[in-house]
C-alpha atoms as a PDB file:
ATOM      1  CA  UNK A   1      -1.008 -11.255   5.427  1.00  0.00           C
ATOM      2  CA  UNK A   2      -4.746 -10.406   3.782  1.00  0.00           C
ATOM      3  CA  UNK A   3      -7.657 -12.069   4.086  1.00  0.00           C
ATOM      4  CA  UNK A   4     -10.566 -10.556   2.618  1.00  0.00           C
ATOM      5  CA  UNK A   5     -13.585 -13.763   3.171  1.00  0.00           C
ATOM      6  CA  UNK A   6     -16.544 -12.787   1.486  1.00  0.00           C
ATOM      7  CA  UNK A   7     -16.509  -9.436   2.032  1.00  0.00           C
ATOM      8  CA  UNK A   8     -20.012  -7.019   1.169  1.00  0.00           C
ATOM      9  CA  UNK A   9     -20.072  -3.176   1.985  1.00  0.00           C
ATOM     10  CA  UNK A  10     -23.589  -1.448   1.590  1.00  0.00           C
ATOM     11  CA  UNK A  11     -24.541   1.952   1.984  1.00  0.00           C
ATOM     12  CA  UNK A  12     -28.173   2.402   2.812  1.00  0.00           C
ATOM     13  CA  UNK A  13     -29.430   5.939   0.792  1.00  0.00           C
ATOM     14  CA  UNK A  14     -32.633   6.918   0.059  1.00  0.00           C
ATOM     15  CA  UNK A  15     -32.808   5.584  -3.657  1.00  0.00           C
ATOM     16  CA  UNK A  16     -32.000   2.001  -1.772  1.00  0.00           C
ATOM     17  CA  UNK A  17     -29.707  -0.222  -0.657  1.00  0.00           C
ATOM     18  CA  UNK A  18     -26.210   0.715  -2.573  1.00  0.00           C
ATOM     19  CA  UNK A  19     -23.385  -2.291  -2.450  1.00  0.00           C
ATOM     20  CA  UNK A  20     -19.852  -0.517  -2.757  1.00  0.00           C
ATOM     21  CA  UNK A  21     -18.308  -4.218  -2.456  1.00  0.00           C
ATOM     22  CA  UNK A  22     -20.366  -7.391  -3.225  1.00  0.00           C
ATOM     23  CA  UNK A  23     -19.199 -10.347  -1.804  1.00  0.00           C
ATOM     24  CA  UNK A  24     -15.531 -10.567  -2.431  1.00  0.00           C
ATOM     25  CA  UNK A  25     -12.525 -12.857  -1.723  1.00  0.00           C
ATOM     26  CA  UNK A  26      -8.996 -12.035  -1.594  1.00  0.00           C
ATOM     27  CA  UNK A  27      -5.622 -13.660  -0.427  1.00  0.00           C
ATOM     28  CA  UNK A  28      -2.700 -11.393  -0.274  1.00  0.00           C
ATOM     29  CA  UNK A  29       1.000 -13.429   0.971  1.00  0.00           C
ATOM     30  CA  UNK A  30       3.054 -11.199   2.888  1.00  0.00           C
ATOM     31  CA  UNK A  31       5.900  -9.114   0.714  1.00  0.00           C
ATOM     32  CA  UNK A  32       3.395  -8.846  -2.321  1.00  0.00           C
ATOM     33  CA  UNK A  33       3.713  -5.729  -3.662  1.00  0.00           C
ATOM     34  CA  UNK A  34      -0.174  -5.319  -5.462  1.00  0.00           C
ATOM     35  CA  UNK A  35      -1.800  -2.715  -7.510  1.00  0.00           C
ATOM     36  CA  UNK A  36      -5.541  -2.650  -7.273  1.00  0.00           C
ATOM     37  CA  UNK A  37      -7.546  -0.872 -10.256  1.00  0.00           C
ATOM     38  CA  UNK A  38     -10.513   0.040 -11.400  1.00  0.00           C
ATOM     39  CA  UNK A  39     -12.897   3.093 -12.443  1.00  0.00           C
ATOM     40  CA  UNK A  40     -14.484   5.933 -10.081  1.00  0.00           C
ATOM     41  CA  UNK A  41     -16.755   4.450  -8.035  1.00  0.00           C
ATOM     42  CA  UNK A  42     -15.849   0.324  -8.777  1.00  0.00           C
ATOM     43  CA  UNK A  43     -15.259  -0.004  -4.741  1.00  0.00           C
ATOM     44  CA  UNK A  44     -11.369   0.128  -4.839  1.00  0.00           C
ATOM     45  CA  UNK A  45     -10.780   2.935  -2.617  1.00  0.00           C
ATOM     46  CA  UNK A  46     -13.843   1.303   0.122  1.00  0.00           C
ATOM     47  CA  UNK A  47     -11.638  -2.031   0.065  1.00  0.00           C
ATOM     48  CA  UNK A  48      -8.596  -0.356   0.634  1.00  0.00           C
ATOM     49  CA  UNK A  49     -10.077   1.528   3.776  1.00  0.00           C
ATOM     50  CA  UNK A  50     -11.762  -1.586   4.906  1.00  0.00           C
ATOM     51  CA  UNK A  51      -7.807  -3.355   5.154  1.00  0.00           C
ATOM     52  CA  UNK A  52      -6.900  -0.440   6.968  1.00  0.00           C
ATOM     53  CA  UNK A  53      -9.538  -0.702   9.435  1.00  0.00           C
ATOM     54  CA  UNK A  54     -10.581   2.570   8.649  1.00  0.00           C
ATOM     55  CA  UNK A  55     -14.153   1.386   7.720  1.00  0.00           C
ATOM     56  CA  UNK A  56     -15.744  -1.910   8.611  1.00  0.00           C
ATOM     57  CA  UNK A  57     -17.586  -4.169   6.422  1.00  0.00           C
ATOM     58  CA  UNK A  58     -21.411  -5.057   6.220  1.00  0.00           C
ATOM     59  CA  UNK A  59     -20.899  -8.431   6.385  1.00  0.00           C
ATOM     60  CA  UNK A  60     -17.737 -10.675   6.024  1.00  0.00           C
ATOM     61  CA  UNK A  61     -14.644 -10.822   7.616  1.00  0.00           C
ATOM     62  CA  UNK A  62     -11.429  -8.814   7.047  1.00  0.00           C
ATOM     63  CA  UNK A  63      -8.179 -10.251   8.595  1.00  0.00           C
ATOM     64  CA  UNK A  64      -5.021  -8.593   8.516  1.00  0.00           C
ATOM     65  CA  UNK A  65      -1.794  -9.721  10.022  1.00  0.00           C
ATOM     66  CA  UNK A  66      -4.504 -12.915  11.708  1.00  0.00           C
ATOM     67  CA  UNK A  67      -6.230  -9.894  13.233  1.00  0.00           C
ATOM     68  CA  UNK A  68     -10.044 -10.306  12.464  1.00  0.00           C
ATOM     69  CA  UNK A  69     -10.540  -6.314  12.216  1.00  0.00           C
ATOM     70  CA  UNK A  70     -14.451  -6.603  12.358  1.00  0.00           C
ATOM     71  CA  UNK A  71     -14.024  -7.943  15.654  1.00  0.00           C
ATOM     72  CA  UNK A  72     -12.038  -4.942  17.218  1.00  0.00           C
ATOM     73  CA  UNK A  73     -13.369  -1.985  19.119  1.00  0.00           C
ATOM     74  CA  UNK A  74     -12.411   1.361  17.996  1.00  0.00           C
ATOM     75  CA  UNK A  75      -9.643   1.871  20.426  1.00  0.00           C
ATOM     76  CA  UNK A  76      -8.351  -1.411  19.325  1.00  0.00           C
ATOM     77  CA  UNK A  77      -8.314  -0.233  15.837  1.00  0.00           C
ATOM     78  CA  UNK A  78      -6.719   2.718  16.302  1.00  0.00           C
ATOM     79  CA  UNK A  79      -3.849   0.917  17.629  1.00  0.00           C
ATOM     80  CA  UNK A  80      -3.720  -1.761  15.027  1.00  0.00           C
ATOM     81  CA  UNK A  81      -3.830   1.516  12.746  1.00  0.00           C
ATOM     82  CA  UNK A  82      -0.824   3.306  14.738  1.00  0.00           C
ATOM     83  CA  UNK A  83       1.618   0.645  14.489  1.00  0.00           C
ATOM     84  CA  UNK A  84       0.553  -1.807  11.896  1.00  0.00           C
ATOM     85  CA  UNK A  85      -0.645   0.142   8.671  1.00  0.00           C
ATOM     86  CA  UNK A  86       1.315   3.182   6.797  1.00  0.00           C
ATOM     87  CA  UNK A  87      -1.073   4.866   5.257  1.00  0.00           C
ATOM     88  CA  UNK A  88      -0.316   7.251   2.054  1.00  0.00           C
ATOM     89  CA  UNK A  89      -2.584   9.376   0.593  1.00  0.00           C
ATOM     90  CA  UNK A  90      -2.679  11.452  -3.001  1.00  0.00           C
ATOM     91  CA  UNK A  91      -3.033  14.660  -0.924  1.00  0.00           C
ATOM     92  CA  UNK A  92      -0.566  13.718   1.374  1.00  0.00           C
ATOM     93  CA  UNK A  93      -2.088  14.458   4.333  1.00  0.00           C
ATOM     94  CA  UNK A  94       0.370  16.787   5.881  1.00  0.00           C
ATOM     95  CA  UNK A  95      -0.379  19.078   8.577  1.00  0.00           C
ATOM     96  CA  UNK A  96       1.063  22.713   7.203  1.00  0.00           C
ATOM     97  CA  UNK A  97       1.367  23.809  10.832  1.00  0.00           C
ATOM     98  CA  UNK A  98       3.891  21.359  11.730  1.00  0.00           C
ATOM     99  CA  UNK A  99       7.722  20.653  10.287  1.00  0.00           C
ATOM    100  CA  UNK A 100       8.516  18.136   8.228  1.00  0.00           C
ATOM    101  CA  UNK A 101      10.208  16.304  11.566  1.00  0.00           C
ATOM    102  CA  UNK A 102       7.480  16.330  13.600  1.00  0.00           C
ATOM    103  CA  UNK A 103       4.702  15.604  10.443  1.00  0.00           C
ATOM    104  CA  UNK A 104       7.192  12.289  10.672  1.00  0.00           C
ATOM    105  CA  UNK A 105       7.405  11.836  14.411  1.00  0.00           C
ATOM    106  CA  UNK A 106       3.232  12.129  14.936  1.00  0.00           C
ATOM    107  CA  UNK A 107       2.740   8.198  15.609  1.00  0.00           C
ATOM    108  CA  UNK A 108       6.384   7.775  17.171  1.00  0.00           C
ATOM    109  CA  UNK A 109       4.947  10.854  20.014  1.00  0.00           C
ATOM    110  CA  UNK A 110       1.499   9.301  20.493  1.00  0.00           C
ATOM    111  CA  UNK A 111       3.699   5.687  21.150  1.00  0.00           C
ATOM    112  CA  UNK A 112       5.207   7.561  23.980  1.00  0.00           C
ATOM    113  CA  UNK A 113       8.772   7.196  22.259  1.00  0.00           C
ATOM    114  CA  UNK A 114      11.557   9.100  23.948  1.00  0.00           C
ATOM    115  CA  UNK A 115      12.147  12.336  22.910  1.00  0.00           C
ATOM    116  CA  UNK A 116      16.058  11.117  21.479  1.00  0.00           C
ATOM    117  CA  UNK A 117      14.844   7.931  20.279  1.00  0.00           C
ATOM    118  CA  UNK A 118      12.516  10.020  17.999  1.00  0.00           C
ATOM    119  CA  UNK A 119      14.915  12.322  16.711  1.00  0.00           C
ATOM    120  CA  UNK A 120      17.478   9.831  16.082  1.00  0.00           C
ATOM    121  CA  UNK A 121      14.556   8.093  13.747  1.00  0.00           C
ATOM    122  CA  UNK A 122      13.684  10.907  11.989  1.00  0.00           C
ATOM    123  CA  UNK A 123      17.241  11.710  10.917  1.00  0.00           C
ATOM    124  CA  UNK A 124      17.126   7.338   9.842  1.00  0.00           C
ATOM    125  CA  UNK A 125      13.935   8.065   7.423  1.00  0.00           C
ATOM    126  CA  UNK A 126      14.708  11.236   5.797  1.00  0.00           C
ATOM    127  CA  UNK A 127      17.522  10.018   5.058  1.00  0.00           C
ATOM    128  CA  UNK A 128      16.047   6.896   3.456  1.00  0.00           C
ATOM    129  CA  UNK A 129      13.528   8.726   1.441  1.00  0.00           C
ATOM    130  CA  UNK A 130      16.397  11.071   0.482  1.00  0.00           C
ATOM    131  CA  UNK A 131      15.294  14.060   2.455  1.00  0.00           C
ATOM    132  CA  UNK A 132      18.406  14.396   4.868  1.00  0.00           C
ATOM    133  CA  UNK A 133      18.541  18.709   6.122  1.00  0.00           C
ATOM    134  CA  UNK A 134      14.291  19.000   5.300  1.00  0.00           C
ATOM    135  CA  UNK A 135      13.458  17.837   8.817  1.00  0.00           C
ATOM    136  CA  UNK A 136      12.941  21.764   9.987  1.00  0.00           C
ATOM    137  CA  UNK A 137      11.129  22.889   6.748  1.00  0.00           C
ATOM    138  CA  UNK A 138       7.332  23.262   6.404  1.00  0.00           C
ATOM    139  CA  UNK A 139       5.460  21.409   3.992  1.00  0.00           C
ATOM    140  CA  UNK A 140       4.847  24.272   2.060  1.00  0.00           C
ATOM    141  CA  UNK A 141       8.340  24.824   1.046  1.00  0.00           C
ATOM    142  CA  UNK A 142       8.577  21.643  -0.282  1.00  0.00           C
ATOM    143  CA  UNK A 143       7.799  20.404  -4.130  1.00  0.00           C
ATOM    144  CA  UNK A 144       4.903  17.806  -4.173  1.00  0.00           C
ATOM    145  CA  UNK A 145       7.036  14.598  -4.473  1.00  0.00           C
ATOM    146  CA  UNK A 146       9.380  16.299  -1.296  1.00  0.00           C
ATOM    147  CA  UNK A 147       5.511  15.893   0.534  1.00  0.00           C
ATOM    148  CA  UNK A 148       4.637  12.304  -0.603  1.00  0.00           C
ATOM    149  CA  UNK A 149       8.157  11.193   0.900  1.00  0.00           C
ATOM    150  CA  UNK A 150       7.679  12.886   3.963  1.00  0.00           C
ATOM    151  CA  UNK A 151       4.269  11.123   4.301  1.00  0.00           C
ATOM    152  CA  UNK A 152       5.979   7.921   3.320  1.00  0.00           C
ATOM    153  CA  UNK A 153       8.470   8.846   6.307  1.00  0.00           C
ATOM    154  CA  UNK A 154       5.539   8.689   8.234  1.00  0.00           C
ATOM    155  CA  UNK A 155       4.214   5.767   6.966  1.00  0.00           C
ATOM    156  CA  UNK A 156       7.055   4.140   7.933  1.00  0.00           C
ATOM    157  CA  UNK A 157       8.123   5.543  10.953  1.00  0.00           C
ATOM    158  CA  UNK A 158       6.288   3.052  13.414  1.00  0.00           C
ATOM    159  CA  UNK A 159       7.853   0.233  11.411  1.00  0.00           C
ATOM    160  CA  UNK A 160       4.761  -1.292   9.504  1.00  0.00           C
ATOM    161  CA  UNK A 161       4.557  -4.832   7.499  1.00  0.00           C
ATOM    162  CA  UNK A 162       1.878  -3.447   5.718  1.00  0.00           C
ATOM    163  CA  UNK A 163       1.603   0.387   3.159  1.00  0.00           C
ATOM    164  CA  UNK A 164      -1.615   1.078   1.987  1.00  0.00           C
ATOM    165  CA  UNK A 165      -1.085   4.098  -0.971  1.00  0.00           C
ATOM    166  CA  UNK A 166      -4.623   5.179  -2.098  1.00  0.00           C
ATOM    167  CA  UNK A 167      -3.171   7.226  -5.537  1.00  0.00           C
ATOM    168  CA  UNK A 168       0.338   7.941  -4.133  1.00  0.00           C
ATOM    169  CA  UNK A 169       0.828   9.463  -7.910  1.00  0.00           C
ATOM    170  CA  UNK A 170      -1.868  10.899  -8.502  1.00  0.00           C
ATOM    171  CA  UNK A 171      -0.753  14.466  -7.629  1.00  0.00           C
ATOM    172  CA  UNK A 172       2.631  13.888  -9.017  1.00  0.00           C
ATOM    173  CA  UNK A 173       3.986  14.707 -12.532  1.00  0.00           C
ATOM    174  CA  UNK A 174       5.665  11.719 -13.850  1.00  0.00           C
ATOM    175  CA  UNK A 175       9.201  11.839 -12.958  1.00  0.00           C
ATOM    176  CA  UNK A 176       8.096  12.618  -9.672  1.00  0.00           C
ATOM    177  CA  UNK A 177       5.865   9.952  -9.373  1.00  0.00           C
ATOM    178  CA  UNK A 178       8.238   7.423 -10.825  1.00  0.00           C
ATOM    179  CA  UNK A 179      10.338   8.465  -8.027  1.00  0.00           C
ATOM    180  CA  UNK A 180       7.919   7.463  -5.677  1.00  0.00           C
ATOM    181  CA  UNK A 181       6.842   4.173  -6.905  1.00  0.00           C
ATOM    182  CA  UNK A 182      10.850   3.122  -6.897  1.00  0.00           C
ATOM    183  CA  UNK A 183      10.886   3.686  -3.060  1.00  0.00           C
ATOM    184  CA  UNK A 184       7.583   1.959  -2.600  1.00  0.00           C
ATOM    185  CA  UNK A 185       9.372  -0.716  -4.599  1.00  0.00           C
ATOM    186  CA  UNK A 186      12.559  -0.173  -2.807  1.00  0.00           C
ATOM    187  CA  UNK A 187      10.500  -0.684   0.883  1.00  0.00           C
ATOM    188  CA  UNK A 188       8.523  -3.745  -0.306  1.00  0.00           C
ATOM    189  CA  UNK A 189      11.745  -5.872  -1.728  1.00  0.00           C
ATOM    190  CA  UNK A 190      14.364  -4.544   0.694  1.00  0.00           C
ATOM    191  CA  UNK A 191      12.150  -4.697   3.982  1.00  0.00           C
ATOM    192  CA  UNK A 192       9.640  -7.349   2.913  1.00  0.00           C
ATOM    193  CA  UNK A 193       6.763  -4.824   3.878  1.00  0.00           C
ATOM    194  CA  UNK A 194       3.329  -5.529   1.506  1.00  0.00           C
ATOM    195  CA  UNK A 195       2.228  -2.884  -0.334  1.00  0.00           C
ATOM    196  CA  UNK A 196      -1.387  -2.472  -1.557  1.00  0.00           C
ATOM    197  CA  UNK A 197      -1.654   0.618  -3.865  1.00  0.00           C
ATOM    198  CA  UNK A 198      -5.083   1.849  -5.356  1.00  0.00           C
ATOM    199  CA  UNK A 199      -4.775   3.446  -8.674  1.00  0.00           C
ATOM    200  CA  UNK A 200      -5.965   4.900 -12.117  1.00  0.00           C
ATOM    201  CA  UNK A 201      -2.589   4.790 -13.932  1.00  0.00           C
ATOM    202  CA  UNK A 202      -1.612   1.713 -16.013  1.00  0.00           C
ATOM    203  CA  UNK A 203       2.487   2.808 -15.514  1.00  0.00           C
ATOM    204  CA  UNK A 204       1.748   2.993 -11.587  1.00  0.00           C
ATOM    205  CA  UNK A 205       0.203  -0.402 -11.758  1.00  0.00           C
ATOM    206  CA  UNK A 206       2.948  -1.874 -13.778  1.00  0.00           C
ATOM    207  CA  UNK A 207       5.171  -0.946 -10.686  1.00  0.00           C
ATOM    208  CA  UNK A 208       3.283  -3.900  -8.855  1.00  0.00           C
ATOM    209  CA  UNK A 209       3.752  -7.833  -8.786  1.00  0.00           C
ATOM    210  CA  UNK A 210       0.408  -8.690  -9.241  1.00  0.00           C
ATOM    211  CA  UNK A 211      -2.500  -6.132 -10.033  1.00  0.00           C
ATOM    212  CA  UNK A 212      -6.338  -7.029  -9.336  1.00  0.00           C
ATOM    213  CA  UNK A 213      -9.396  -5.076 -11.172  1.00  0.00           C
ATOM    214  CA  UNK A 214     -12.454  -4.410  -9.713  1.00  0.00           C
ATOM    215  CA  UNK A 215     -15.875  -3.219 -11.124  1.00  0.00           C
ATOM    216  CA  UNK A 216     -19.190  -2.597  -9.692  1.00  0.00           C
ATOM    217  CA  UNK A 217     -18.091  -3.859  -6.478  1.00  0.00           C
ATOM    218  CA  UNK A 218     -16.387  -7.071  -7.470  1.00  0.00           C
ATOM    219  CA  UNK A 219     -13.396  -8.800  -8.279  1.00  0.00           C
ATOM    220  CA  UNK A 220     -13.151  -9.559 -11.944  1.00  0.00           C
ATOM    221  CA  UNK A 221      -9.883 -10.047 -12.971  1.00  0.00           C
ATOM    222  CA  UNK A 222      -6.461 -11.067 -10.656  1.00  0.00           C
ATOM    223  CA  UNK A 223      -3.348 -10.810 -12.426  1.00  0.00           C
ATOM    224  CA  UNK A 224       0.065 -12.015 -11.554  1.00  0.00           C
ATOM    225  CA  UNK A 225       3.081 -10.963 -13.158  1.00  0.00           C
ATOM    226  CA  UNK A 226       5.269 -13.220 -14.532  1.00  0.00           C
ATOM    227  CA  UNK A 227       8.151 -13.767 -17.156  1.00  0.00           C
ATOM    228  CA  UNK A 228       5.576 -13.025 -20.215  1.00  0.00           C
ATOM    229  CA  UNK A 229       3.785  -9.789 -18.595  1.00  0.00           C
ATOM    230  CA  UNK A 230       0.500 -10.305 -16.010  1.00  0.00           C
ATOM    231  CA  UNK A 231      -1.182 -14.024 -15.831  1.00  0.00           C
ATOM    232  CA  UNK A 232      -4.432 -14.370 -14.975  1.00  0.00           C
ATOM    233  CA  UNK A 233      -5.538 -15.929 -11.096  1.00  0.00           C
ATOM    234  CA  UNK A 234      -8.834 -16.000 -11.867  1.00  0.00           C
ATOM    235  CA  UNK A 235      -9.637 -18.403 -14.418  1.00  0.00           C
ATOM    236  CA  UNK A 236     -13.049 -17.882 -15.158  1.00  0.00           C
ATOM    237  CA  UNK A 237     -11.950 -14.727 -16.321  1.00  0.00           C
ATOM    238  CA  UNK A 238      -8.486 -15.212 -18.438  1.00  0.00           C
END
């Protein structure tokens, strides 16, 4: 599903050259379900935007899907981000002007869905993220875990085999954010969709199949988990 082949991103600043991600390979099967870690600034958050095509590398190639996203204008990765990525955010992302149904129906309207197909899906994912009635509400007048499943909603609306969550917890206390990991969970084992989640929080990470730590830019440490707890893929490391 992921193929990250020797993979650098540098930012050029006035102190010097400054490598967010230093050379880095990564295999991730479709249906994984995988937590990536690490501390401010270790170059999680940049690989996670790279996958999404929402930055592009410095050198190496990123394939997602068998598309080689370094090779793709920016129209063509704007598509590939429409309909092949959900994307959720810790700040959710909502737009406070809009409802709750049409937050959800943004990508579905810009795919030039009909106008009943649209509503018709909207009633299918609020009802899957447990929502059914909210769909004329504004995000304001929801709690913060009602926001991160309406942005999940929207993740999903279009359909993706692939949910990036850059600290989908992070805002949450921790029943609430429990409650969101289960339907992450719930997505990835029930409709096969890969889930790559970036965060801080051991519990959030324990939600994942497999969790990989980076530092400084680089991939130290890729853990599977099996019958005894997390196994170590990288054996120079264990």
């Amino acid at each position: 599903m992921i193929n990250i082949q020797n993979v650098s991103k540098v930012f050029s600043l006035e102190a010097g050259d400054f490598y967010a991600l230093k050379h880095n390979n990564l295999h991730i099967s479709k249906g994984e379900f995988v937590a990536i870690m690490g501390p401010s600034g270790s170059g999680k958050s940049t690989l996670l935007q790279l996958i999404g095509g929402l930055d592009q590398p410095t050198s190496g190639d990123v394939i997602v899907d068998g598309i080689q996203l370094n090779h793709l204008t920016e129209k063509e990765l704007t598509l590939f981000r429409r309909t092949g990525v959900g994307f959720v955010f810790q700040n959710y992302q909502l737009l406070p002007m809009l409802t709750v149904g049409e937050n959800i129906a943004l990508s579905l309207a810009a795919n030039k869905e009909a106008k009943s197909e649209i509503k018709k899906r909207i009633q299918q994912l609020l009802k899957e993220v447990h929502l059914e009635g909210k769909e004329n509400q504004f995000p304001v007048q929801l709690s913060g875990g009602q926001q991160q499943r309406v942005a999940i909603a929207r993740a999903i609306s279009m359909k993706p085999k692939l949910i990036l969550a850059d600290e989908p917890t992070g805002n949450l206390d921790q029943q609430n954010g429990k409650s969101i990991l289960q339907l992450l969970s719930k997505l990835n084992k029930e409709e096969n969709i890969t889930v790559v989640m970036v965060t801080h929080d051991q519990q959030a990470a324990e939600a994942a199949e497999r969790v990989i730590i980076i530092r400084d830019g680089e991939i130290i440490r890729d853990q599977k988990k099996g019958v005894n707890g997390y196994e170590s893929l990288v054996s120079s490391l264990a």
